[in-house]
PDB file of N, CA and C in Angstrom:
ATOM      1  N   UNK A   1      -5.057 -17.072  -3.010  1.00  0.00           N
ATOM      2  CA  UNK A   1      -4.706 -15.760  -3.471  1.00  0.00           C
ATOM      3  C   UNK A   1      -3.847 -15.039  -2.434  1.00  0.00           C
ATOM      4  N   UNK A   2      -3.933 -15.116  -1.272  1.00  0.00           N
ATOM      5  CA  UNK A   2      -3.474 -14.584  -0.169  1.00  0.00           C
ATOM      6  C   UNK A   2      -2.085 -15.073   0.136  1.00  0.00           C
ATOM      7  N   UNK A   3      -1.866 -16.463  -0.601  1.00  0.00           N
ATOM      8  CA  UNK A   3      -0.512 -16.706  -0.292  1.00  0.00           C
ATOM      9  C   UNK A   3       0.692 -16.007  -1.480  1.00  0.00           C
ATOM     10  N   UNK A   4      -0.249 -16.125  -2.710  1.00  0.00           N
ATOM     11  CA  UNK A   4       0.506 -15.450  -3.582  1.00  0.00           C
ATOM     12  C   UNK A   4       1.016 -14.314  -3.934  1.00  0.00           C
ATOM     13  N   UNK A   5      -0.525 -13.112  -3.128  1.00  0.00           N
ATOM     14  CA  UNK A   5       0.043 -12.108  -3.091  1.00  0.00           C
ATOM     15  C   UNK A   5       1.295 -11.341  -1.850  1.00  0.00           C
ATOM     16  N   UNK A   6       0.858 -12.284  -0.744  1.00  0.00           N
ATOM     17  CA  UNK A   6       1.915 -12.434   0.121  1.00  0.00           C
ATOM     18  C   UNK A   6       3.171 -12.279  -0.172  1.00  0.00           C
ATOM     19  N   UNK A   7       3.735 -13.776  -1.062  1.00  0.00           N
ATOM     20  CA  UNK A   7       4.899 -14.270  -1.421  1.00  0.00           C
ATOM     21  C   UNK A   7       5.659 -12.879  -2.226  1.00  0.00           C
ATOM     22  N   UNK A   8       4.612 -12.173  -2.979  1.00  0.00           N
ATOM     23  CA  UNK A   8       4.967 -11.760  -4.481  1.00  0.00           C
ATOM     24  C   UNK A   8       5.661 -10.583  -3.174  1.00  0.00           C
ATOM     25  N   UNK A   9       4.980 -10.048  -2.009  1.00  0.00           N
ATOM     26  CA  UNK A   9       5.216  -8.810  -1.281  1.00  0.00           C
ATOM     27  C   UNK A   9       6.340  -9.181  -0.763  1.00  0.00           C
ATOM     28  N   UNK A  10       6.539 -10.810  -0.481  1.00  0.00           N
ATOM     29  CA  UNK A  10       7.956 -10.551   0.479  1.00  0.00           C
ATOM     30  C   UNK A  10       8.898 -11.147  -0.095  1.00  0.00           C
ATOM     31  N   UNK A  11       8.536 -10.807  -1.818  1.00  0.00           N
ATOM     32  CA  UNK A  11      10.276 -11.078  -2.326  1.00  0.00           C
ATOM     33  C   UNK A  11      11.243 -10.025  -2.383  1.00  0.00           C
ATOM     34  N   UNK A  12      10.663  -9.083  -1.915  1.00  0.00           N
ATOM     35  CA  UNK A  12      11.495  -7.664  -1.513  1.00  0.00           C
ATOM     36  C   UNK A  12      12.453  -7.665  -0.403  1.00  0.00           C
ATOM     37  N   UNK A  13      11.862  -8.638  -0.019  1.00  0.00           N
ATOM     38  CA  UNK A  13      12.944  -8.983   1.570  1.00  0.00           C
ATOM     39  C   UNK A  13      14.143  -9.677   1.371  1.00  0.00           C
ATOM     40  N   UNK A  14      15.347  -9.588   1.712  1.00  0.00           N
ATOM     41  CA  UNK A  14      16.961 -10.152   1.336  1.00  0.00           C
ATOM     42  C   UNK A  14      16.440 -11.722   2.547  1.00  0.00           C
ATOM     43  N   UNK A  15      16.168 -11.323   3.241  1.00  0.00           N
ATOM     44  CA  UNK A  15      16.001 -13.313   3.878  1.00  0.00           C
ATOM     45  C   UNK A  15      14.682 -14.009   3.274  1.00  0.00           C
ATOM     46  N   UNK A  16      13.914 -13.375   2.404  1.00  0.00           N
ATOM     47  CA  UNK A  16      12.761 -14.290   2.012  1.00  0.00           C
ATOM     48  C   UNK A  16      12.566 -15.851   1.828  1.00  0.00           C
ATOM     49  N   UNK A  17      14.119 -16.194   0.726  1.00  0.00           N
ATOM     50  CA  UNK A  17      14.871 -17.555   0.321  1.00  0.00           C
ATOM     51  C   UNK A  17      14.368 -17.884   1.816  1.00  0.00           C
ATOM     52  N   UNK A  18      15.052 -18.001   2.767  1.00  0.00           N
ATOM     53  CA  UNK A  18      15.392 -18.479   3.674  1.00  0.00           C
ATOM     54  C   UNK A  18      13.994 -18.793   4.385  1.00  0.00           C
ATOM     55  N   UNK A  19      13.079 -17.537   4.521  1.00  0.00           N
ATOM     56  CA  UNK A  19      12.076 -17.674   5.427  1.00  0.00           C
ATOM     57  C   UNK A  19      11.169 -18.093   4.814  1.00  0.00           C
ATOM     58  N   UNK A  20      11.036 -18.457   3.533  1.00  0.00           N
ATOM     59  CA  UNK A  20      10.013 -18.815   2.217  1.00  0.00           C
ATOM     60  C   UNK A  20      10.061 -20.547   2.893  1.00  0.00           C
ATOM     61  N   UNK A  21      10.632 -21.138   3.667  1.00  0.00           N
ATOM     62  CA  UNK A  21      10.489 -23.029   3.617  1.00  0.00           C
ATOM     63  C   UNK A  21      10.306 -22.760   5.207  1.00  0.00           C
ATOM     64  N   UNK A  22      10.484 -21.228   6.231  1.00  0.00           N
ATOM     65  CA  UNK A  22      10.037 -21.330   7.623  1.00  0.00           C
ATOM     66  C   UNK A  22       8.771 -21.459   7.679  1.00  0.00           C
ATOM     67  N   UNK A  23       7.928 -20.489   6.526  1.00  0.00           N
ATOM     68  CA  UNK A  23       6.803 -19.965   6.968  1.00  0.00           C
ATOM     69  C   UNK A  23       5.406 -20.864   5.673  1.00  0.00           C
ATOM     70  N   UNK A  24       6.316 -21.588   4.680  1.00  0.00           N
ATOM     71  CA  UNK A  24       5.301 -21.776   3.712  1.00  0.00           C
ATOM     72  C   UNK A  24       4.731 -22.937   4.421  1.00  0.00           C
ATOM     73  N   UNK A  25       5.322 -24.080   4.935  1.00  0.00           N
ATOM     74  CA  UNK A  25       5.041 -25.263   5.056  1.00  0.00           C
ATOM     75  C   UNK A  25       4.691 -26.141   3.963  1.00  0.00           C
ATOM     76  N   UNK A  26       2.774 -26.785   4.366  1.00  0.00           N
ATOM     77  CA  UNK A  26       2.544 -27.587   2.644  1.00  0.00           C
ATOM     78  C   UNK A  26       2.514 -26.707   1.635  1.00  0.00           C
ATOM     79  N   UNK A  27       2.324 -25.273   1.963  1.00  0.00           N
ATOM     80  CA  UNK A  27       2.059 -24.668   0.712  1.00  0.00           C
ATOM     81  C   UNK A  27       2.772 -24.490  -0.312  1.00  0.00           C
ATOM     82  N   UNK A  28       4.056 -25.359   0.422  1.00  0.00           N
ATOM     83  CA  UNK A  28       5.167 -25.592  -0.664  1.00  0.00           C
ATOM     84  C   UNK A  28       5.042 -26.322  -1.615  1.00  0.00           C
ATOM     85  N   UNK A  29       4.522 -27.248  -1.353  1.00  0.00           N
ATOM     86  CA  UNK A  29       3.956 -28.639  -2.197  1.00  0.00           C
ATOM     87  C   UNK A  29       2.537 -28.753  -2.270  1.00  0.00           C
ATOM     88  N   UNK A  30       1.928 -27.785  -2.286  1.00  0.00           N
ATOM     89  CA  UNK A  30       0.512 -27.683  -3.038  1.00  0.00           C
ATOM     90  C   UNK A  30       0.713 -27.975  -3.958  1.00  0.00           C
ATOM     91  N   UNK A  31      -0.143 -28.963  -5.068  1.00  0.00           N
ATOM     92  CA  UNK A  31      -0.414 -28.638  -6.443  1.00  0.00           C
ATOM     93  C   UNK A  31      -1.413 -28.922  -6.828  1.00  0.00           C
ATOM     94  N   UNK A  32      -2.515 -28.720  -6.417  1.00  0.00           N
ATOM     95  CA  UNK A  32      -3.621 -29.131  -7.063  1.00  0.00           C
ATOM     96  C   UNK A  32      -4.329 -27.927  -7.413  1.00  0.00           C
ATOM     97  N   UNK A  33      -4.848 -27.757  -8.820  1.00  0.00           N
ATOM     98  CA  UNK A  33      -4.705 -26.999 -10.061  1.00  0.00           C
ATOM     99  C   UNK A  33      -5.527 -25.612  -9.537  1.00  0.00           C
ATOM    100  N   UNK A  34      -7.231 -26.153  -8.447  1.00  0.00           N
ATOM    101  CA  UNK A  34      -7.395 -24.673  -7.669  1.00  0.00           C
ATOM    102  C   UNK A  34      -6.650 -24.141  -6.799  1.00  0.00           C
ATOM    103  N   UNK A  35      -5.480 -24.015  -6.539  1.00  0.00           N
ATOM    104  CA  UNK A  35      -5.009 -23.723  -5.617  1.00  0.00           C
ATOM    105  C   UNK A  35      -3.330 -22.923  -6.486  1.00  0.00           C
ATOM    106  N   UNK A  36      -3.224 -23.694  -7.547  1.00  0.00           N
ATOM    107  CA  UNK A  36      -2.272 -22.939  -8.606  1.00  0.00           C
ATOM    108  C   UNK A  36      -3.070 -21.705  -8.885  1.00  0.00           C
ATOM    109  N   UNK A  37      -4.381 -21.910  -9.230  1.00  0.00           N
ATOM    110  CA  UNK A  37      -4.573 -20.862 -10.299  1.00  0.00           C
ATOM    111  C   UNK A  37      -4.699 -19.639  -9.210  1.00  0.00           C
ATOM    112  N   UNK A  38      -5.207 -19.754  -8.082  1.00  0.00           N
ATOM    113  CA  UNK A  38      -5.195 -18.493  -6.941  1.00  0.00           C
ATOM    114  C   UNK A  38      -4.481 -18.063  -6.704  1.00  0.00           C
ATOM    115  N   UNK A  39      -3.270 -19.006  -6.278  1.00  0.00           N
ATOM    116  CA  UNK A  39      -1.680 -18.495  -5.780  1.00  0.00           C
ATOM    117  C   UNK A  39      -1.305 -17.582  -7.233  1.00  0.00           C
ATOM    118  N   UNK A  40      -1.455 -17.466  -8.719  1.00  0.00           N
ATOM    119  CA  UNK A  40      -1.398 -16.817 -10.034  1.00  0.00           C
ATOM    120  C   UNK A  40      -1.951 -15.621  -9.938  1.00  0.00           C
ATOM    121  N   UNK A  41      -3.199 -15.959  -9.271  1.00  0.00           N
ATOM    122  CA  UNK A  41      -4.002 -14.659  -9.392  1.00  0.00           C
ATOM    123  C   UNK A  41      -3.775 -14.047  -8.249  1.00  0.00           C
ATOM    124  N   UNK A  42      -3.428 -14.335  -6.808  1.00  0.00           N
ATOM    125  CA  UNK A  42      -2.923 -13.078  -5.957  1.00  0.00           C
ATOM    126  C   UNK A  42      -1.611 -12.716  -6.392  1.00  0.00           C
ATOM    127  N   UNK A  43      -0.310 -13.254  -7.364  1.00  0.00           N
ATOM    128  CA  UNK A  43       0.423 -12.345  -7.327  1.00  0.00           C
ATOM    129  C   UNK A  43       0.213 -11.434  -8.396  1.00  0.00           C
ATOM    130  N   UNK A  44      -1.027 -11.152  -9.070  1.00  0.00           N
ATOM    131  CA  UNK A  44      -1.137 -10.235  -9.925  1.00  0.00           C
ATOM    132  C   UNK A  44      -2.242  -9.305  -9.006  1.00  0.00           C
ATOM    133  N   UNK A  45      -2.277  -9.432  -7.896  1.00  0.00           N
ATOM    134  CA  UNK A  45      -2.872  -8.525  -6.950  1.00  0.00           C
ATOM    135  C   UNK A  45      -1.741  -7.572  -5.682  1.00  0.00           C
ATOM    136  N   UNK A  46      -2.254  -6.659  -5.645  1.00  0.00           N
ATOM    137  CA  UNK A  46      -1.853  -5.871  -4.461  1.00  0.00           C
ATOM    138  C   UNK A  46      -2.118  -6.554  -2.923  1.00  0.00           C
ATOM    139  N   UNK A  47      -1.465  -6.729  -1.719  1.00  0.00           N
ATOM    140  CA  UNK A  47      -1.386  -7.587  -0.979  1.00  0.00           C
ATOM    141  C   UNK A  47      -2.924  -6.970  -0.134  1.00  0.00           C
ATOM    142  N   UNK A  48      -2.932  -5.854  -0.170  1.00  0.00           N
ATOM    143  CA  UNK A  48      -4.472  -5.542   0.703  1.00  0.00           C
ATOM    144  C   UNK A  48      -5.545  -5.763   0.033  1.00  0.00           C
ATOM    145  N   UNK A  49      -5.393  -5.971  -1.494  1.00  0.00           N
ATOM    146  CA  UNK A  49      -6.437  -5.993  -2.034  1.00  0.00           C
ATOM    147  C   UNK A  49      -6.735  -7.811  -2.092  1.00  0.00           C
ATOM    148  N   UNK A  50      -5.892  -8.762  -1.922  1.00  0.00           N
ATOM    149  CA  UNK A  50      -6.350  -9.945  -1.633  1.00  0.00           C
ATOM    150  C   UNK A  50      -6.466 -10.375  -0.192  1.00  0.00           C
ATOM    151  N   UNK A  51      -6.629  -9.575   0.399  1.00  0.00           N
ATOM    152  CA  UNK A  51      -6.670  -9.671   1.941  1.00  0.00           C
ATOM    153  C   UNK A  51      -8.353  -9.107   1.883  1.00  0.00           C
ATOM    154  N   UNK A  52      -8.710  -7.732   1.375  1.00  0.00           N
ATOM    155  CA  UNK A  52     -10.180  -7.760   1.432  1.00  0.00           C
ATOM    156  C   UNK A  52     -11.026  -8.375   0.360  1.00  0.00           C
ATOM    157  N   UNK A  53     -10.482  -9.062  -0.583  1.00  0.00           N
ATOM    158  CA  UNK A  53     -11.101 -10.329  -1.251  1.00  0.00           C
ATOM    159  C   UNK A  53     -11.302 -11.458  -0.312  1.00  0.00           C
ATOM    160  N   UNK A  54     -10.276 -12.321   0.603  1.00  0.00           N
ATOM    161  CA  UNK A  54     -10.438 -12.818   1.295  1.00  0.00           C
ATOM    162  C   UNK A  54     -11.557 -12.264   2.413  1.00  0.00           C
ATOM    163  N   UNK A  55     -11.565 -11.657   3.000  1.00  0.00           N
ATOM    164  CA  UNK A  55     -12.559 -10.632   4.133  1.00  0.00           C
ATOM    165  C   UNK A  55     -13.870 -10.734   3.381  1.00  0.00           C
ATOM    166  N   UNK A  56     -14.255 -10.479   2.322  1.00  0.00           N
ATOM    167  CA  UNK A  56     -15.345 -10.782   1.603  1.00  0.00           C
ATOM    168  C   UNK A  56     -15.764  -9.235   1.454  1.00  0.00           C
ATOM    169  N   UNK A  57     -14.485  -8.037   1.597  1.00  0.00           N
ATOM    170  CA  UNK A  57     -14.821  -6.391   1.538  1.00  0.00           C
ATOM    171  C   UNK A  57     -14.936  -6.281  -0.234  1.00  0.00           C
ATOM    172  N   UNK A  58     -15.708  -5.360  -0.178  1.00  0.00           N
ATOM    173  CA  UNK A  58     -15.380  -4.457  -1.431  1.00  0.00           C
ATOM    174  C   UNK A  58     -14.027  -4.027  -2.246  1.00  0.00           C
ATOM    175  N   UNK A  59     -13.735  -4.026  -3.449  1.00  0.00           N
ATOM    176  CA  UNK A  59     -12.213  -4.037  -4.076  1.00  0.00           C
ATOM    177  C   UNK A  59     -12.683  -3.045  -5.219  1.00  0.00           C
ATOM    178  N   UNK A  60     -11.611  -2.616  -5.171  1.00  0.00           N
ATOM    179  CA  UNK A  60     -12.297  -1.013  -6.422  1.00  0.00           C
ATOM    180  C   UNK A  60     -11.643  -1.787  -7.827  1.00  0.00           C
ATOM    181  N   UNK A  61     -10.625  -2.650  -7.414  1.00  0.00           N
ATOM    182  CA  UNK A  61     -10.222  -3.779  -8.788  1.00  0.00           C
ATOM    183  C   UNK A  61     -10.815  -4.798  -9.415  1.00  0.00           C
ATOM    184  N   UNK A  62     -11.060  -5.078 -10.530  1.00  0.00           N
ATOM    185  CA  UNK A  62     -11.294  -6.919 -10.773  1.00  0.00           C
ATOM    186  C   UNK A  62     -10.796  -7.161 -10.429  1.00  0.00           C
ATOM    187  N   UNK A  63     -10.820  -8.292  -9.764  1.00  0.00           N
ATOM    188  CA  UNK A  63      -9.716 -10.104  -9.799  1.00  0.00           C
ATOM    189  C   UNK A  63      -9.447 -10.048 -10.785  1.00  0.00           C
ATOM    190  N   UNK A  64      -8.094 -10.347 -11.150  1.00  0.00           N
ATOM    191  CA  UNK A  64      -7.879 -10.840 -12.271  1.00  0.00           C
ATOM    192  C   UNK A  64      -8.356 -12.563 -12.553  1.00  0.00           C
TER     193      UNK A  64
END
């Protein structure tokens, strides 16, 4: 979730393209299907709010 909502935050950035294959590594070539469906569901999250999902804090949202 944390990578997705990440990604989704730093497509706002004009070098993202670029820094998206510095910084992803395997997570480029993940595919195994738990790991799709999280990366789905943090970009339908706010980036702090899958950061204190991760943390194991309180979220005033569902997960989607």
């Amino acid at each position: 979730m944390l990578w997705g909502a990440g990604e989704k935050e730093a497509e706002r950035l004009r070098a993202w393209a670029e820094e998206r294959g510095k910084r992803g590594g395997a997570l480029l070539e993940e595919a195994r299907p738990e790991f799709a469906g999280a990366f789905h569901r943090g970009r339908d999250l706010d980036l702090w709010d899958a950061v204190a999902i991760a943390l194991g804090e309180e979220v005033d949202q569902t997960v989607p």
